[in-house]
C-alpha atoms as a PDB file:
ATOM      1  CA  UNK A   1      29.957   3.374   3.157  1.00  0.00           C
ATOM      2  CA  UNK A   2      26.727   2.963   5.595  1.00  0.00           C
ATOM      3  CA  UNK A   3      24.816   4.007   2.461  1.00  0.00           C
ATOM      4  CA  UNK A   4      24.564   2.380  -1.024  1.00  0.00           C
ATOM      5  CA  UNK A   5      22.225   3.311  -4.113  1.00  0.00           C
ATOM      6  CA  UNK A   6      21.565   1.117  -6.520  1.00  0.00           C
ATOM      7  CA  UNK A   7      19.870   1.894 -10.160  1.00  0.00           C
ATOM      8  CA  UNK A   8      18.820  -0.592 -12.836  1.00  0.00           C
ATOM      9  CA  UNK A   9      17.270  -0.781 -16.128  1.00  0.00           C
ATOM     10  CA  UNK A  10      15.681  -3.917 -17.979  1.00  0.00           C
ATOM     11  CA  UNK A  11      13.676  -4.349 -21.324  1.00  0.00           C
ATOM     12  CA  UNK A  12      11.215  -6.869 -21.551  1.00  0.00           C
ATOM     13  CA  UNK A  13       9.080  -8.213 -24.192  1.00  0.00           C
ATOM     14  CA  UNK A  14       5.607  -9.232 -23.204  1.00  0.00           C
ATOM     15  CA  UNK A  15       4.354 -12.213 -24.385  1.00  0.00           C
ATOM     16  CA  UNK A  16       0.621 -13.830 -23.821  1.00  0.00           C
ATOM     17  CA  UNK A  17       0.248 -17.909 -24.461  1.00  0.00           C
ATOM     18  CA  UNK A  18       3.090 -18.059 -26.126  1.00  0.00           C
ATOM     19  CA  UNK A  19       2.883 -15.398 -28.592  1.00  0.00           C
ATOM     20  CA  UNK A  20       3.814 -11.856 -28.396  1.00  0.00           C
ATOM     21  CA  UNK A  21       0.932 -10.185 -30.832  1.00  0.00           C
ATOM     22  CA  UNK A  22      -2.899  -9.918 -29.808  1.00  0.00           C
ATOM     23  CA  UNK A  23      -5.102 -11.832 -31.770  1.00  0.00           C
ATOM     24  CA  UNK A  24      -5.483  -8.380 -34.421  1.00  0.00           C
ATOM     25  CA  UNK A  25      -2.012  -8.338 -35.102  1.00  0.00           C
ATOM     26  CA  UNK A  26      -1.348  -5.591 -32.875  1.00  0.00           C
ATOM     27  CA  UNK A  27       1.896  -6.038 -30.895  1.00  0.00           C
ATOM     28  CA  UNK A  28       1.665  -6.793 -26.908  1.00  0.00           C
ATOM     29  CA  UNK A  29       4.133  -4.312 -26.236  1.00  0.00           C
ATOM     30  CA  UNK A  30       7.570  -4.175 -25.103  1.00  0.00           C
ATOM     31  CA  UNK A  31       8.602  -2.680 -21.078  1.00  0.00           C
ATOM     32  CA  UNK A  32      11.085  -0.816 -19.521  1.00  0.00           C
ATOM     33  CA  UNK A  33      11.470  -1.086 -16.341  1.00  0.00           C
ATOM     34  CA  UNK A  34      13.651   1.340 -13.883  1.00  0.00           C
ATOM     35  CA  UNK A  35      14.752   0.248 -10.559  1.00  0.00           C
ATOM     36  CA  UNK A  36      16.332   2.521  -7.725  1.00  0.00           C
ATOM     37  CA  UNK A  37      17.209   1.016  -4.657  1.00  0.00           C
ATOM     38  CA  UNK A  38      18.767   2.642  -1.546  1.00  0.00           C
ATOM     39  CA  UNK A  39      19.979   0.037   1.117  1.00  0.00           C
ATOM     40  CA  UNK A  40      21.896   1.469   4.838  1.00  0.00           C
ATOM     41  CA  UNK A  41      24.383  -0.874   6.267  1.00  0.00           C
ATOM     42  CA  UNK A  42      23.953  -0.376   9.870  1.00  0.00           C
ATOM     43  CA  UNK A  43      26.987  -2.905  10.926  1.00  0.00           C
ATOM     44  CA  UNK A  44      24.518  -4.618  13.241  1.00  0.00           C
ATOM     45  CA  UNK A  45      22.453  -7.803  11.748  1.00  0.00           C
ATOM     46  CA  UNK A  46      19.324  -5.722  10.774  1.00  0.00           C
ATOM     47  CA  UNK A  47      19.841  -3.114   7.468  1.00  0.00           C
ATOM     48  CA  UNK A  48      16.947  -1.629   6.130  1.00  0.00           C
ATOM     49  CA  UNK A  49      15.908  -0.717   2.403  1.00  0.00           C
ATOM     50  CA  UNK A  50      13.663   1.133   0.367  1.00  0.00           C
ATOM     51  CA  UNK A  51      13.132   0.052  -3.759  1.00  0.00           C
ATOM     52  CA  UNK A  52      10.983   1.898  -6.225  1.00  0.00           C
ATOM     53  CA  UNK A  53      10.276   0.505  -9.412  1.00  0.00           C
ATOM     54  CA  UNK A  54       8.902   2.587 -12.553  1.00  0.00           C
ATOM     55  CA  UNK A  55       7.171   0.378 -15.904  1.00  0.00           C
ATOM     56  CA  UNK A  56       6.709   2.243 -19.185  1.00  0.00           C
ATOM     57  CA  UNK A  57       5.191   0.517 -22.207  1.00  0.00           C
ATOM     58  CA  UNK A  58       7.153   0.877 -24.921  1.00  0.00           C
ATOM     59  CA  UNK A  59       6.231   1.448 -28.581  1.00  0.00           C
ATOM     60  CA  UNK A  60       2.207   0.421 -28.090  1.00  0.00           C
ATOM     61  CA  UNK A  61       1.478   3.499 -25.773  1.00  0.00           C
ATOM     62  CA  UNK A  62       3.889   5.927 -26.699  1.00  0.00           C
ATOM     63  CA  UNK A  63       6.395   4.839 -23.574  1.00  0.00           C
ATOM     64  CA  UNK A  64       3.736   5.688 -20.821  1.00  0.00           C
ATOM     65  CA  UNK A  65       4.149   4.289 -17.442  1.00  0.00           C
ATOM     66  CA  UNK A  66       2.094   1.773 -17.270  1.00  0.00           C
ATOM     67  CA  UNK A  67       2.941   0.564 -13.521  1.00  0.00           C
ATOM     68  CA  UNK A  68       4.792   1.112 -10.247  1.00  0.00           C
ATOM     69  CA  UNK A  69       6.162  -0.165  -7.532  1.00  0.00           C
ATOM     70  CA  UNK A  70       7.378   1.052  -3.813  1.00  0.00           C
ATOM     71  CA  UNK A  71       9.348  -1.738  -1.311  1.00  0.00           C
ATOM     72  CA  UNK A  72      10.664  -1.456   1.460  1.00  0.00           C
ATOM     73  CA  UNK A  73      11.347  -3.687   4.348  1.00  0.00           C
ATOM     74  CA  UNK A  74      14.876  -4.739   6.022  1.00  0.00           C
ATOM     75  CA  UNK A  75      17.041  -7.478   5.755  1.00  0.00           C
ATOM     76  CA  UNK A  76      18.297  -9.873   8.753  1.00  0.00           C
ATOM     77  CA  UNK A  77      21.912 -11.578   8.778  1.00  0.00           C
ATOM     78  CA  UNK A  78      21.491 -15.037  10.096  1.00  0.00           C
ATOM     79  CA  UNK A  79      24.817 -17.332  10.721  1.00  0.00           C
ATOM     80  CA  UNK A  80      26.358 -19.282   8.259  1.00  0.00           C
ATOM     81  CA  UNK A  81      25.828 -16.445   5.878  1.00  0.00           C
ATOM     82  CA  UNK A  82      21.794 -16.746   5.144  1.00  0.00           C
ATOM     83  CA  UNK A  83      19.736 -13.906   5.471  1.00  0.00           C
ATOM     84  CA  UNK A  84      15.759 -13.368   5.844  1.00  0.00           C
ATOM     85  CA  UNK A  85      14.184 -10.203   4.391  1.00  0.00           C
ATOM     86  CA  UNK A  86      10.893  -9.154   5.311  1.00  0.00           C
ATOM     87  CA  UNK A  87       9.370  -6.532   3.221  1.00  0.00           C
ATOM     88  CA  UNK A  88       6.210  -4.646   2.126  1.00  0.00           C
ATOM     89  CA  UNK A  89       5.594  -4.045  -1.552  1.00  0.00           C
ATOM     90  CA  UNK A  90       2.814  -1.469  -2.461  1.00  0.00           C
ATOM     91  CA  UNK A  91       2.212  -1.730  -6.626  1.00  0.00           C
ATOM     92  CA  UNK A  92      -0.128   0.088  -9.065  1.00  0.00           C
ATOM     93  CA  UNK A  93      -0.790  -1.741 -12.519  1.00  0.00           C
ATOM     94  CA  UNK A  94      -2.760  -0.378 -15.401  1.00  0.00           C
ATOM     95  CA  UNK A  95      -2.485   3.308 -14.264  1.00  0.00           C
ATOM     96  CA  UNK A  96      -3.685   4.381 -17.552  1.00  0.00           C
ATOM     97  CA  UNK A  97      -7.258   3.124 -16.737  1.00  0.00           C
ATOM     98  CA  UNK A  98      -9.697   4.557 -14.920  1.00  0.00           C
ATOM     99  CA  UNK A  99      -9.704   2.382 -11.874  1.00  0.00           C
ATOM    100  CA  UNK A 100      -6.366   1.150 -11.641  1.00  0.00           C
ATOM    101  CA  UNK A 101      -5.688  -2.094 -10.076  1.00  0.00           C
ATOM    102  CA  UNK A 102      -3.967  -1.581  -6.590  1.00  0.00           C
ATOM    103  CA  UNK A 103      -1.624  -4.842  -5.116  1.00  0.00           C
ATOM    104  CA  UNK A 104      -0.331  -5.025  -1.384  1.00  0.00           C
ATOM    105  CA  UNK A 105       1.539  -7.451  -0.685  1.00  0.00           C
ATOM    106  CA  UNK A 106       3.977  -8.214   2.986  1.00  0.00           C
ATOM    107  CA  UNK A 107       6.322 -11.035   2.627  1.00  0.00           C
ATOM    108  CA  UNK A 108       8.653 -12.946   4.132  1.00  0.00           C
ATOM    109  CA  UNK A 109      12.022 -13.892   1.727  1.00  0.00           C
ATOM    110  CA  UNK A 110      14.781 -16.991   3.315  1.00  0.00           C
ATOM    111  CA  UNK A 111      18.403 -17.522   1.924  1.00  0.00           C
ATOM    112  CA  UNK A 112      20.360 -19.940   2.190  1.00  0.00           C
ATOM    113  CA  UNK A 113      23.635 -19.906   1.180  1.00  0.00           C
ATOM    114  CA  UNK A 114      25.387 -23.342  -0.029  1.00  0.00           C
END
């Protein structure tokens, strides 16, 4: 298939210094994060992708999403099975404030396969 879609799901437990409770007592919070990611397989050396990433906090604010995240770039087969990806990632932290931090990022990722 030219066309695969991907979904994942992780829990994380957030942890500052060491310890995973603010300085009150109150608990840092716990994450889930949700993945989706749709690649296409052109048969040729260049496939592109697309990723979008959702993060609720769990427990501490009632499971609101707390960040996201959009990718997408494409990946390049190189000989000797490596690969290069080069991507964009647009992300949005701390959506519950009222100016919510905004993170661009373009990047440049090398395998190398042993």
């Amino acid at each position: 298939e030219p066309v695969s879609l991907k979904y994942h799901i992780k829990f994380y437990r957030l942890y500052e210094n060491g310890e995973s409770h603010k300085e009150d007592g109150a608990p840092l919070g716990d994450l889930i994060r949700n993945k989706f990611t749709i690649k296409y397989k052109s048969g040729k050396k260049i496939n592109p992708y697309i990723s979008g990433g959702l993060f609720h906090l769990y427990i501490t604010n009632n499971g609101k999403m707390d960040e996201y995240r959009v990718l997408f770039g494409f990946s390049l087969d190189l000989p000797g099975k490596n690969s290069m990806k080069i991507f964009y990632i647009f992300k949005k932290e701390d959506i519950a404030k009222l100016n919510p931090d905004e993170i661009n990022v373009f990047g440049i990722s090398y395998r190398i396969k042993l």
